[in-house]
Protein backbone atom coordinates (compact mmCIF):
# COMPACT_ATOMS: atom_id res chain seq x y z
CA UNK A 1 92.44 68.86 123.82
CA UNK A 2 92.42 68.28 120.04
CA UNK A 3 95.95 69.18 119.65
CA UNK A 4 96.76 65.71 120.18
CA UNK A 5 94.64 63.99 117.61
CA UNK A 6 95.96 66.96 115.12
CA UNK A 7 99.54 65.63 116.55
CA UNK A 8 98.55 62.01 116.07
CA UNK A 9 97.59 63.04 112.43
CA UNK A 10 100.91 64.90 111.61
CA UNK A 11 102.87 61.91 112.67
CA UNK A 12 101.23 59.31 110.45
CA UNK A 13 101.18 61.55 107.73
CA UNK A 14 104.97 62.49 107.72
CA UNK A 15 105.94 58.92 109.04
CA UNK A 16 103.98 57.99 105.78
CA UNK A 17 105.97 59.90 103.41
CA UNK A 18 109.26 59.42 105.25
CA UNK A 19 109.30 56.12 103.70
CA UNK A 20 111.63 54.58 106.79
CA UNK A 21 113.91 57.87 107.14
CA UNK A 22 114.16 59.49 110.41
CA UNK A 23 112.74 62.93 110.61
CA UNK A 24 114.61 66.07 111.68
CA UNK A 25 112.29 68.81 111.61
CA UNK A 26 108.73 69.81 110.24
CA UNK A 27 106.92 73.03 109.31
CA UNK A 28 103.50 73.89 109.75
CA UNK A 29 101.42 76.53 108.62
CA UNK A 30 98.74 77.06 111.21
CA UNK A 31 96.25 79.94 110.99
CA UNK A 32 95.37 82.08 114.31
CA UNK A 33 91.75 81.59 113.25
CA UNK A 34 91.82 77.75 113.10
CA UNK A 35 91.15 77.11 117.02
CA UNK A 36 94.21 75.37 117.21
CA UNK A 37 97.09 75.94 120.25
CA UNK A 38 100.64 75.73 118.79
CA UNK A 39 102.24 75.41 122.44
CA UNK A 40 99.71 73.04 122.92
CA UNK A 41 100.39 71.74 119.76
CA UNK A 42 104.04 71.52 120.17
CA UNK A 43 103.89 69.80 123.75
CA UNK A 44 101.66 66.85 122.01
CA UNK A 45 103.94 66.51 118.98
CA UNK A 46 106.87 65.68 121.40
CA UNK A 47 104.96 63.38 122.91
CA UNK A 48 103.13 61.84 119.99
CA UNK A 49 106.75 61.52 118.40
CA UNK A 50 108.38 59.66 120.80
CA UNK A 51 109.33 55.96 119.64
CA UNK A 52 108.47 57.04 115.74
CA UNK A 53 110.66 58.33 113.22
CA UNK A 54 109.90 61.97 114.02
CA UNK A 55 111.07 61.24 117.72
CA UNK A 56 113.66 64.05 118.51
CA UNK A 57 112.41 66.21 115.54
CA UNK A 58 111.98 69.88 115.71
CA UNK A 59 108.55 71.34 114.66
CA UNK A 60 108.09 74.86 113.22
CA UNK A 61 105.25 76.37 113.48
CA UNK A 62 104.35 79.41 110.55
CA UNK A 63 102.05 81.62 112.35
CA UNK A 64 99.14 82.64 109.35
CA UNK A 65 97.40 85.59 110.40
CA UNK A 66 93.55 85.77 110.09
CA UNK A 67 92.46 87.85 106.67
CA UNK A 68 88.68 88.96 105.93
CA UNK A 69 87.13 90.51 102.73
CA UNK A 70 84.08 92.61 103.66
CA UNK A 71 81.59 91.54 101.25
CA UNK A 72 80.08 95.16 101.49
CA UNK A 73 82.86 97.70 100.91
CA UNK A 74 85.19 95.37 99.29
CA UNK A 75 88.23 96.22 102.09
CA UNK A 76 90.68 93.74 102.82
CA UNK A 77 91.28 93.70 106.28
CA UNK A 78 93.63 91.47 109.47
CA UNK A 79 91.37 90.09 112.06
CA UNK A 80 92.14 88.10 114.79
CA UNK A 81 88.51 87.10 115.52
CA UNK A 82 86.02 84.69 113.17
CA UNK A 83 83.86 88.01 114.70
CA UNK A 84 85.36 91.07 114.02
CA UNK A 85 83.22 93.63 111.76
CA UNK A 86 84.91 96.08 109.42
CA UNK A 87 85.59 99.25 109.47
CA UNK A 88 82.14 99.87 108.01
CA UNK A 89 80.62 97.85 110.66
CA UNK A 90 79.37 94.83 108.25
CA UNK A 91 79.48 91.17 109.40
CA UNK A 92 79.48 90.07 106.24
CA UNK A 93 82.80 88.85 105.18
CA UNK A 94 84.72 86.29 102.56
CA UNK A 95 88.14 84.53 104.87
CA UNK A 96 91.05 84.94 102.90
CA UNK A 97 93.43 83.46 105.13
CA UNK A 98 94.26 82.23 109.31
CA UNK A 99 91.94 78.91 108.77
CA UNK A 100 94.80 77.13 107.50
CA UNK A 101 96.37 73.37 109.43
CA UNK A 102 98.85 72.04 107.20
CA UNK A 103 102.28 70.20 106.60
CA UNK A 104 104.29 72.70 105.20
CA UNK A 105 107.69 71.00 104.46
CA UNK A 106 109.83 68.21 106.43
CA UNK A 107 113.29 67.76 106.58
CA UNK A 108 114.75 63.95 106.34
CA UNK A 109 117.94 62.67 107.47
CA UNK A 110 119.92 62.04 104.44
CA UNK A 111 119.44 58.14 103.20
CA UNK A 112 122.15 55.60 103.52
């Protein structure tokens, strides 16, 4: 399950740029085409969290849908498959979008 190394990764990386602040909530933007689980995800970031300063914070996960060029006809076109032809039946595509595994934002608790 690579979820939990991704989940490892978020935590450092927000713990990082919390700077000693406790975490309420982050946002992810996570493409359908990037292999990733986000209930699988979201279990291993509650683990992960616990005992850090993300422990108890909510994560949001932004849902990218998967977005192909056909490098034939030139249409634009959703796909929920690294796979799926065109309409004009060509393979041979440019991703636009639904690859995507990043922080978004985070929300901090407000400093003392």
């Amino acid at each position: 399950m690579h979820e939990l190394g991704i989940s490892r990764n978020i935590v450092t990386i927000v713990e990082e740029a919390a700077r000693g602040r406790r975490v309420k909530r982050v946002t992810l933007d996570v493409g359908r085409l990037a292999g990733v689980m986000p209930d699988a995800l979201t279990f291993c970031f509650d683990v992960v969290s616990r005992g850090t300063l993300l422990d108890g914070a909510r994560l949001d996960i932004n849902n990218i849908a998967g977005r192909w060029r056909c490098l034939d006809c030139g249409v634009e076109f959703e796909t929920a498959s690294l796979y799926q032809p065109c309409a004009c039946g060509s393979r041979r595509g440019q991703r636009l979008a639904g690859e995507e595994l990043k922080i978004k934002t985070m929300e901090l608790e407000e400093a003392d």
